[in-house]
N, C-alpha and C. Protein backbone atom coordinates (compact mmCIF):
# COMPACT_ATOMS: atom_id res chain seq x y z
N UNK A 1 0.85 -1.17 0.00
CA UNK A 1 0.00 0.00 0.00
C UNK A 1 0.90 1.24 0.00
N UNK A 2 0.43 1.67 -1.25
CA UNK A 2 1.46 3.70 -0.88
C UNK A 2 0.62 4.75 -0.41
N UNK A 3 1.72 5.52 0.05
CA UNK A 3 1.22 7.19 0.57
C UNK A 3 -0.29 7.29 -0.58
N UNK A 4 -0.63 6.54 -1.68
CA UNK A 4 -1.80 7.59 -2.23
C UNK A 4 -2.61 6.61 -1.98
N UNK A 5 -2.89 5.38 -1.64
CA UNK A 5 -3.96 4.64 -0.60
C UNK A 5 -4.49 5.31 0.79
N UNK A 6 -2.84 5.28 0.97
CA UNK A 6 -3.20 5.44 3.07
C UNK A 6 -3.12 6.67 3.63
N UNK A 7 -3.29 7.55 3.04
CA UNK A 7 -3.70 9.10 3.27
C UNK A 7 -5.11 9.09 3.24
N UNK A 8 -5.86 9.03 2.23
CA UNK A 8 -6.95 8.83 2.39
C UNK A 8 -7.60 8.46 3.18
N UNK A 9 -7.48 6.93 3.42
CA UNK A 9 -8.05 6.01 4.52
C UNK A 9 -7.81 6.24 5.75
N UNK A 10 -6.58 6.67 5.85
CA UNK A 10 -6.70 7.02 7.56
C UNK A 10 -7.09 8.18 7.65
N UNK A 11 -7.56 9.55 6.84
CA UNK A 11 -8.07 10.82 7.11
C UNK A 11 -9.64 10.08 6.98
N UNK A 12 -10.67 9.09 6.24
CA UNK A 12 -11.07 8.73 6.63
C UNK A 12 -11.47 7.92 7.70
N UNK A 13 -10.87 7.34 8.61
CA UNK A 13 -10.76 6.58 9.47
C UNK A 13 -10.58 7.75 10.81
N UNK A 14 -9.84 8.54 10.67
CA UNK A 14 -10.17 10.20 11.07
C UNK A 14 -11.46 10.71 11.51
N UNK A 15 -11.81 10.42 10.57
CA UNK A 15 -13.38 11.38 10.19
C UNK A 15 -14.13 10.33 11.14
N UNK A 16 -14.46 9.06 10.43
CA UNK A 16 -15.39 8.21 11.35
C UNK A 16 -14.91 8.31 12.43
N UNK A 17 -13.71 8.39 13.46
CA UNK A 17 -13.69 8.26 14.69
C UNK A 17 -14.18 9.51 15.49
N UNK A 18 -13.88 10.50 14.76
CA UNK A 18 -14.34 11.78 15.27
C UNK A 18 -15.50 11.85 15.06
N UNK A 19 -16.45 11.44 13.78
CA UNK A 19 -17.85 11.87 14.14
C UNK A 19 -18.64 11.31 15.03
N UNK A 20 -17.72 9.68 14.96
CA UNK A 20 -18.32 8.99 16.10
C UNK A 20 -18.21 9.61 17.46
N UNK A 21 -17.64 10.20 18.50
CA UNK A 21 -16.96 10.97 19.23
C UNK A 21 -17.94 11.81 19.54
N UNK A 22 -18.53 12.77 18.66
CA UNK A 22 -19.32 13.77 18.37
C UNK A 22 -20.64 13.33 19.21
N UNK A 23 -21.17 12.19 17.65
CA UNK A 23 -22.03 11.56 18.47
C UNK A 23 -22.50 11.32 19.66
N UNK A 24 -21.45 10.36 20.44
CA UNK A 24 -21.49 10.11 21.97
C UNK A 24 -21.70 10.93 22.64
N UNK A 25 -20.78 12.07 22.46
CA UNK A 25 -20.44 13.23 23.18
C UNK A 25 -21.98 13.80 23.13
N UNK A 26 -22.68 13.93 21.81
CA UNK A 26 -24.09 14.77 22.14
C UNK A 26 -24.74 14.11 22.97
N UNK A 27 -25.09 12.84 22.71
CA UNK A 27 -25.75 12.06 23.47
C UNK A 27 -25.99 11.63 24.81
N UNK A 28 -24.70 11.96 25.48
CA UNK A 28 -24.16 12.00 27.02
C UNK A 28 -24.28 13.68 27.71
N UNK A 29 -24.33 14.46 26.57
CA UNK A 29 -23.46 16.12 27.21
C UNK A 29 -25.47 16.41 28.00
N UNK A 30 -26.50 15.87 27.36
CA UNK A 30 -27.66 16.44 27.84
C UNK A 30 -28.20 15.33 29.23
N UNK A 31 -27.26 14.12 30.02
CA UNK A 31 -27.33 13.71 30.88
C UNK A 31 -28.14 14.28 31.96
N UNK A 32 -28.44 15.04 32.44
CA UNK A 32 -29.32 15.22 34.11
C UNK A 32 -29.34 14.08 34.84
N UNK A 33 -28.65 14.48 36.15
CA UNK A 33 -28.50 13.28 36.78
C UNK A 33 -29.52 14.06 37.86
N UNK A 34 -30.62 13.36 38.62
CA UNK A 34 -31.45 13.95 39.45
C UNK A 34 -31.00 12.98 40.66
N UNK A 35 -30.66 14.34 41.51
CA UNK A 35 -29.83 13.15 42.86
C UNK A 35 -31.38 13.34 43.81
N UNK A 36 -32.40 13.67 43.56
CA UNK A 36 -33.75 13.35 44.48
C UNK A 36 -34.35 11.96 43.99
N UNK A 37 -34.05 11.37 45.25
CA UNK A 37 -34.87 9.80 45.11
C UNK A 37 -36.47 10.08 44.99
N UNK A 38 -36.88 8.89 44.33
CA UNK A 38 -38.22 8.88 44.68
C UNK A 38 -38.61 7.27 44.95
N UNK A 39 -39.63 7.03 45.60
CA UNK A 39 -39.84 6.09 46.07
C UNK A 39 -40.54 5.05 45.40
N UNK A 40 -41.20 5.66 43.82
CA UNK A 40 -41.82 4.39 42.85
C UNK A 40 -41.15 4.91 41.88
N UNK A 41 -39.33 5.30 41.80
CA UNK A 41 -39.24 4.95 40.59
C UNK A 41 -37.48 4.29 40.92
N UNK A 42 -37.12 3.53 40.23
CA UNK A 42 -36.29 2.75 40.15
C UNK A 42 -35.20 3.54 39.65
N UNK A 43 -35.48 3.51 38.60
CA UNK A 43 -34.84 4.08 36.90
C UNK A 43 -35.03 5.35 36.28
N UNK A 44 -34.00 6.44 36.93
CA UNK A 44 -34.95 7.35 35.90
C UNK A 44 -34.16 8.39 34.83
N UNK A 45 -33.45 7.65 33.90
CA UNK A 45 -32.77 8.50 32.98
C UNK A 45 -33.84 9.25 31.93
N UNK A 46 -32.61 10.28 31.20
CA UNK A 46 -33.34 11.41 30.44
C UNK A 46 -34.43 10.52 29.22
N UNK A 47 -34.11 9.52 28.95
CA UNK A 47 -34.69 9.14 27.46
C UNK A 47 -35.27 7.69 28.23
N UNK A 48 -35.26 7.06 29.49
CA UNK A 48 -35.97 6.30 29.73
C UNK A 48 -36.47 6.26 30.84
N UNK A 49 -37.78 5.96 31.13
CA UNK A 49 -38.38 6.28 32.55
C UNK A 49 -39.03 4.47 33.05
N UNK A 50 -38.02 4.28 33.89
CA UNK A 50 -39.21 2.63 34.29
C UNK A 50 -39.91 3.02 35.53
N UNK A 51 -41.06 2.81 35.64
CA UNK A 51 -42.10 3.05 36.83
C UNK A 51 -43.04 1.84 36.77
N UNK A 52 -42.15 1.08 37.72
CA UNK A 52 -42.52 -0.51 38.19
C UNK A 52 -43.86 -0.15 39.24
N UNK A 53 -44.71 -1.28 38.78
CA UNK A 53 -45.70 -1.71 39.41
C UNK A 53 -45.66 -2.33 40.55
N UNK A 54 -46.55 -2.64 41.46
CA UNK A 54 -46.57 -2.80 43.05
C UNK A 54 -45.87 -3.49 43.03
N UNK A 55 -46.23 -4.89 42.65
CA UNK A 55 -45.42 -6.52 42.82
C UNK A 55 -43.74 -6.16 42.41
N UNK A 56 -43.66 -5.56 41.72
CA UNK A 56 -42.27 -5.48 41.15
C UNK A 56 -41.47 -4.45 42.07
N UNK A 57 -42.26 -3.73 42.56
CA UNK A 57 -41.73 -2.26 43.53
C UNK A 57 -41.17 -3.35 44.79
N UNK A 58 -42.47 -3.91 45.23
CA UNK A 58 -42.35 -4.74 46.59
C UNK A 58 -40.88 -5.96 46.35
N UNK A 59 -41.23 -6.23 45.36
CA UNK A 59 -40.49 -7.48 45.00
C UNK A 59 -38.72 -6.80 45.29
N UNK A 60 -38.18 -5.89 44.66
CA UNK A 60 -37.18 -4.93 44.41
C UNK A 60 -36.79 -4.84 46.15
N UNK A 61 -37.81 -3.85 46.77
CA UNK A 61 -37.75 -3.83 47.89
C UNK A 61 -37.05 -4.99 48.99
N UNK A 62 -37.57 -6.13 48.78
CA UNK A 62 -37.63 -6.85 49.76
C UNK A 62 -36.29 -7.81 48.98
N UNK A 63 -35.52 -7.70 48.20
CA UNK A 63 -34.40 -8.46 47.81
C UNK A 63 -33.24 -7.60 47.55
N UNK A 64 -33.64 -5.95 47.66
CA UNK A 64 -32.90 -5.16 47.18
C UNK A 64 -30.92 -5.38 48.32
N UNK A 65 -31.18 -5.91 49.15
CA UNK A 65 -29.72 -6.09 50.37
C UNK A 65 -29.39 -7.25 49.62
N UNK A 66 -30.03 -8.03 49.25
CA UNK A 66 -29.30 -9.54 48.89
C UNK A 66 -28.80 -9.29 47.98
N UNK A 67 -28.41 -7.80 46.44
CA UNK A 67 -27.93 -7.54 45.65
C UNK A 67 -28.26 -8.67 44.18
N UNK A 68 -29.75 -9.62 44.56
CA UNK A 68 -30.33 -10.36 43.62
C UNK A 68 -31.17 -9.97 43.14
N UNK A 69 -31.32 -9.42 41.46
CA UNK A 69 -32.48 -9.41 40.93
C UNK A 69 -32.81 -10.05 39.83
N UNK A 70 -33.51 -10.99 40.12
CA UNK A 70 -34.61 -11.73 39.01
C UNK A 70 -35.49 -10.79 38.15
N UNK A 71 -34.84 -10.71 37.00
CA UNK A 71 -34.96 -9.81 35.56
C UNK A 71 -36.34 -10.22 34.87
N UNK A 72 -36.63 -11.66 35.39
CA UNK A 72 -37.82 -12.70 34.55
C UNK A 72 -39.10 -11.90 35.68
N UNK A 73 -39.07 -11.63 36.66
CA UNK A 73 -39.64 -10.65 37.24
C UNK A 73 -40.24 -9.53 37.19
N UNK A 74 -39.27 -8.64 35.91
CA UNK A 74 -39.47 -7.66 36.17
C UNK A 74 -39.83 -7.35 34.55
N UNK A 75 -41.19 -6.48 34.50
CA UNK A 75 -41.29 -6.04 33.26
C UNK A 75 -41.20 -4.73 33.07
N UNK A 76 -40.48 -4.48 31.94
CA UNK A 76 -40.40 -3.12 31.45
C UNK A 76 -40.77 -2.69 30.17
N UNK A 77 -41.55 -1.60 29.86
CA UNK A 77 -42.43 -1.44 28.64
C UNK A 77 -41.89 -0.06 28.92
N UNK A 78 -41.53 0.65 27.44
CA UNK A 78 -41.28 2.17 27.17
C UNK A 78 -41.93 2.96 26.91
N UNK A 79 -42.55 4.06 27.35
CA UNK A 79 -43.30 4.56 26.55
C UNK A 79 -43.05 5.14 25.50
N UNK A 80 -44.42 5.56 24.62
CA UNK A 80 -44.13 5.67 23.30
C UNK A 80 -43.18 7.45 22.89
N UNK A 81 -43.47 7.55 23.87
CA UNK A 81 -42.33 9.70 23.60
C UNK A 81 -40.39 8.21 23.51
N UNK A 82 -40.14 7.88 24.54
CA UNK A 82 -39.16 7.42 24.93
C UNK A 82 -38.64 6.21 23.75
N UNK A 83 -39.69 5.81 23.39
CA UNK A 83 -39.19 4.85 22.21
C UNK A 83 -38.56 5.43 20.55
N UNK A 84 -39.69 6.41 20.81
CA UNK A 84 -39.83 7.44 19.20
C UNK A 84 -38.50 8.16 19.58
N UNK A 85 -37.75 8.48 20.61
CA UNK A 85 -36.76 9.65 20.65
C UNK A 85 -35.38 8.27 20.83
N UNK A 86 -35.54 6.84 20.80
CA UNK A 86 -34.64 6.19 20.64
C UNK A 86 -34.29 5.43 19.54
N UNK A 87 -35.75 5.34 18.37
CA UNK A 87 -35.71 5.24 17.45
C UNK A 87 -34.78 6.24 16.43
N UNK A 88 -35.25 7.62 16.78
CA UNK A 88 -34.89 8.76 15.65
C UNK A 88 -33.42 8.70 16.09
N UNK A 89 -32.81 8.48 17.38
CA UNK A 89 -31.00 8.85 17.56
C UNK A 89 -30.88 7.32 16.91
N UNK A 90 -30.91 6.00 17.04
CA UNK A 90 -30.74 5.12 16.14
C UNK A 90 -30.97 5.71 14.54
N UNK A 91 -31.72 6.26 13.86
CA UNK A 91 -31.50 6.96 12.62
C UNK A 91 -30.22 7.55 12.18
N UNK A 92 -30.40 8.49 13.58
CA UNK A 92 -29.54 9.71 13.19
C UNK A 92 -28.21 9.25 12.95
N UNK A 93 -27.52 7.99 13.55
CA UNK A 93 -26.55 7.72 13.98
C UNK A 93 -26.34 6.77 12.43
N UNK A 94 -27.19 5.91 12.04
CA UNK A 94 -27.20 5.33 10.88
C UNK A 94 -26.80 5.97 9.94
N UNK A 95 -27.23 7.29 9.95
CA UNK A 95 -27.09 8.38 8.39
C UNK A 95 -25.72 8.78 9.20
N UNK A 96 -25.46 9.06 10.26
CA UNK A 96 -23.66 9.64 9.50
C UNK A 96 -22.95 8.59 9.64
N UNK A 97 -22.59 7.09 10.06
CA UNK A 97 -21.91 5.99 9.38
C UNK A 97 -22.25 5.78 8.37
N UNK A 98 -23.68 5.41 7.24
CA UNK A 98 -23.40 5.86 6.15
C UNK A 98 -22.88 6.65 5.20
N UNK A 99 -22.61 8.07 5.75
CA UNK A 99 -22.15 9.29 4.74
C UNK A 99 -20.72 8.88 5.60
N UNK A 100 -20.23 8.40 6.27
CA UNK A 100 -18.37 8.43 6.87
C UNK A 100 -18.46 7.12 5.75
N UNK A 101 -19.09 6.11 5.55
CA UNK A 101 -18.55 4.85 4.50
C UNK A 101 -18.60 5.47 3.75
N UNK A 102 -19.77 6.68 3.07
CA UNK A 102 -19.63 7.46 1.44
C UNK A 102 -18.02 8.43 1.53
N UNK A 103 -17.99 8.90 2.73
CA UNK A 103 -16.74 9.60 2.50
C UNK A 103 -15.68 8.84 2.36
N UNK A 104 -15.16 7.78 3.23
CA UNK A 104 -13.99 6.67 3.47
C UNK A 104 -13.90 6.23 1.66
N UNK A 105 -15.03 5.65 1.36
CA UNK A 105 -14.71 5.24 -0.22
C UNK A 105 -15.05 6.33 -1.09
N UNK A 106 -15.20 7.42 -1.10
CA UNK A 106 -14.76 8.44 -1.91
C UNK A 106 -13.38 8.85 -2.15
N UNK A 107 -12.43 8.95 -0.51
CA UNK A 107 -11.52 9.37 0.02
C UNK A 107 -10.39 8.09 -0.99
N UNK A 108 -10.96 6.60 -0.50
CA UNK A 108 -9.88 5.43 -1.47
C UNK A 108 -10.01 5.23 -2.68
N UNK A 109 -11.18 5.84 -3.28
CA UNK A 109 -11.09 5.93 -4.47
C UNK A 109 -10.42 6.85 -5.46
N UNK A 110 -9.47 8.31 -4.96
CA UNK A 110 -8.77 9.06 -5.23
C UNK A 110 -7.34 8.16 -5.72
């Protein structure tokens, strides 16, 4: 392989790591971490909310010291705001690894 292959590819390889980077970085930078407990909710990040039902609250409760949780237990359903806003960043994220593969083989095809 010569300098007019591997210039390219690694300024592509460049690019994808940095947009990837980007990515993450947006995705993490709008975090809120809410240090107020509440008492029926388990789970409560920005893009997912679990709000377990009695049996599952109680259940949590009463095994929560033994550091055991039975997952077959516990159901979790998303709601539909939380699904639609994990769908569209799955999109979003699809379209720029596609356009970094359109750039990478634009870039080796020089």
């Amino acid at each position: 392989m010569n300098a007019k292959n591997l210039l390219p590819l690694t300024a592509a390889a460049v690019f994808a790591l940095c947009a990837g980077a980007m990515v993450v970085s947006a995705t993490h930078a709008d975090n809120n971490h809410n240090a107020v407990a509440q008492a029926a909710r388990i789970v409560d990040l920005p893009t997912v909310t679990v709000s377990p039902d009695a049996a599952d609250l109680a259940h949590y409760n009463t095994y929560k010291d033994a550091k055991i949780v039975d997952l077959a237990t516990i159901t979790v359903t998303p709601a539909a705001e939380d699904l639609a806003q994990f769908v569209a960043q799955q999109a979003v994220m699809q379209q720029i690894a596609v356009q970094a593969g359109v750039l990478a083989g634009q870039l080796a095809s020089r």
